[in-house]
Protein backbone atom coordinates (compact mmCIF):
# COMPACT_ATOMS: atom_id res chain seq x y z
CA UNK A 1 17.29 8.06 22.43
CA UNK A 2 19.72 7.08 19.43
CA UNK A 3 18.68 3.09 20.50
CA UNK A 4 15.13 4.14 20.43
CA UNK A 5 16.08 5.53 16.71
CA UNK A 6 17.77 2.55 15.53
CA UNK A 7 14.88 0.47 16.18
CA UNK A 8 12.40 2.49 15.26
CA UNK A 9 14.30 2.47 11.64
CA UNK A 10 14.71 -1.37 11.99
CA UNK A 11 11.55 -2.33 13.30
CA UNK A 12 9.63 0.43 11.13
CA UNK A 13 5.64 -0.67 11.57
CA UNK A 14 2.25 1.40 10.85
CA UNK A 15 -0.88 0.32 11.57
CA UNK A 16 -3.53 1.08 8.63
CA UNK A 17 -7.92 1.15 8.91
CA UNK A 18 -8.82 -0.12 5.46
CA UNK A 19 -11.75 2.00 3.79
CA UNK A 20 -13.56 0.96 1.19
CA UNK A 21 -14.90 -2.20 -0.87
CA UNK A 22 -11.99 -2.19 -3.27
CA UNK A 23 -9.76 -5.18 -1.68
CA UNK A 24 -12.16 -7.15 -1.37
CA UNK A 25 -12.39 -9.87 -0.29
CA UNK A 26 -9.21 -9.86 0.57
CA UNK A 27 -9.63 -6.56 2.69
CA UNK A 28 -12.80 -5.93 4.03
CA UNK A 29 -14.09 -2.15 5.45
CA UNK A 30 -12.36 -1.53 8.97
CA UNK A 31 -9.95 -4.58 8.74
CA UNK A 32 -6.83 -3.01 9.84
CA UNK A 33 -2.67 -4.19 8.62
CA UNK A 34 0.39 -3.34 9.62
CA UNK A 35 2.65 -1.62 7.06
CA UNK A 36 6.38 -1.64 6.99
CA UNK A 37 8.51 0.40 5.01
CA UNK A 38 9.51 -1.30 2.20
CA UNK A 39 12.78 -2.69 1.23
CA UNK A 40 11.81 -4.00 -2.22
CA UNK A 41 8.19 -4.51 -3.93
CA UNK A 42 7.17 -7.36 -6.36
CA UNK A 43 4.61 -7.90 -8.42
CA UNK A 44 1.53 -8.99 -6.04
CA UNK A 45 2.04 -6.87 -2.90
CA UNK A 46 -0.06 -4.46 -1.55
CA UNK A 47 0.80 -1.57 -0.89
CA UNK A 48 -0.81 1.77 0.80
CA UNK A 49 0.33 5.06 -1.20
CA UNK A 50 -0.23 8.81 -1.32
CA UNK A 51 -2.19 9.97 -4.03
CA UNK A 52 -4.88 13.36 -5.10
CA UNK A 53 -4.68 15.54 -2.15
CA UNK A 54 -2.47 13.06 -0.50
CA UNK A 55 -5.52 10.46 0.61
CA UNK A 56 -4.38 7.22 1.13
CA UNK A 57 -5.08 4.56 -0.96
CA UNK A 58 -4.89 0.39 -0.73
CA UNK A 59 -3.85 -1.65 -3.83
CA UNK A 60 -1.96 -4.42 -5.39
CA UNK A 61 1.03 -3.92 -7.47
CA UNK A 62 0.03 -5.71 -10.84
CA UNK A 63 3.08 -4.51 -12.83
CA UNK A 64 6.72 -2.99 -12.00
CA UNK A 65 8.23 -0.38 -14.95
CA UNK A 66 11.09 1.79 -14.08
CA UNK A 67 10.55 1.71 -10.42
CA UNK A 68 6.37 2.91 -10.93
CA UNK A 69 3.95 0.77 -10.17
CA UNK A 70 0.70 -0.19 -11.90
CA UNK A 71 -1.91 -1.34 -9.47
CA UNK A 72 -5.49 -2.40 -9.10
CA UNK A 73 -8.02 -3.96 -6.58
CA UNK A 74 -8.75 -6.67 -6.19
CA UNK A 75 -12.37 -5.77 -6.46
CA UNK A 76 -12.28 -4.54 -9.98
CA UNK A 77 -16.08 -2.78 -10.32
CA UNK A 78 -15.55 -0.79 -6.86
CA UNK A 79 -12.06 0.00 -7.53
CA UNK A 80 -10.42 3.25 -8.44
CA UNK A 81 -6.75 2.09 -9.73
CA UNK A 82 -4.25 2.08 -12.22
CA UNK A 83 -6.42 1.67 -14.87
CA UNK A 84 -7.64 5.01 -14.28
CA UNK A 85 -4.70 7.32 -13.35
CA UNK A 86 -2.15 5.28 -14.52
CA UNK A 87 1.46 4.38 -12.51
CA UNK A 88 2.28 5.41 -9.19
CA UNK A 89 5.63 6.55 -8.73
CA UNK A 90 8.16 5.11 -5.81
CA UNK A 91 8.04 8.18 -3.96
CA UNK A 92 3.92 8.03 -3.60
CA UNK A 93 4.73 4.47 -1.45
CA UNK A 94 3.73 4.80 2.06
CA UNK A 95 4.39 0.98 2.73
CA UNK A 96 3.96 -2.02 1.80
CA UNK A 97 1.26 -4.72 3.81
CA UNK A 98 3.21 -6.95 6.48
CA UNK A 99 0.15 -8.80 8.12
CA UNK A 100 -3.92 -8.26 8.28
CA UNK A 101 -4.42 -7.71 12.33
């Protein structure tokens, strides 16, 4: 079991159903990514966090300040983002994308 742990932690993977039209076209309704748990995020990655309620939400990290992130979609008129309720804070990240499956 404490192997099974280890890699779990190491290997830490999520698979994700995207909703919505506000990646697009770089994520399209039902496309589906695997997350990992981020070590570090830059400007440009996308990222799935908790937010109202705790829904999740898909967006791309246009700005880093004191460890929040600003982020929008890359669909700007079908997106609610950043612009709207402002930074997200570290501790709203659920992960980060890895790869589109």
């Amino acid at each position: 079991m404490g192997i099974l742990r280890i890699l779990y932690t190491l290997i830490w993977i999520k698979v994700y159903t995207v909703s919505g039209s506000s990646m697009e076209p770089t994520l399209k309704e039902g496309d589906l990514i695997l997350l990992r748990k981020p070590k570090e995020i830059q400007t440009g990655d996308v990222i799935v966090f908790k937010h109202q309620n705790n829904d999740l939400y898909i967006k791309r990290v246009s700005k880093i300040e004191n460890n929040e992130y600003y982020v929008l979609g890359d669909n700007p008129t079908k997106s609610t983002d950043s612009r709207k309720f402002g930074f997200i804070k570290s501790s709203k990240v659920v992960g980060r994308m890895w790869r589109k499956i």
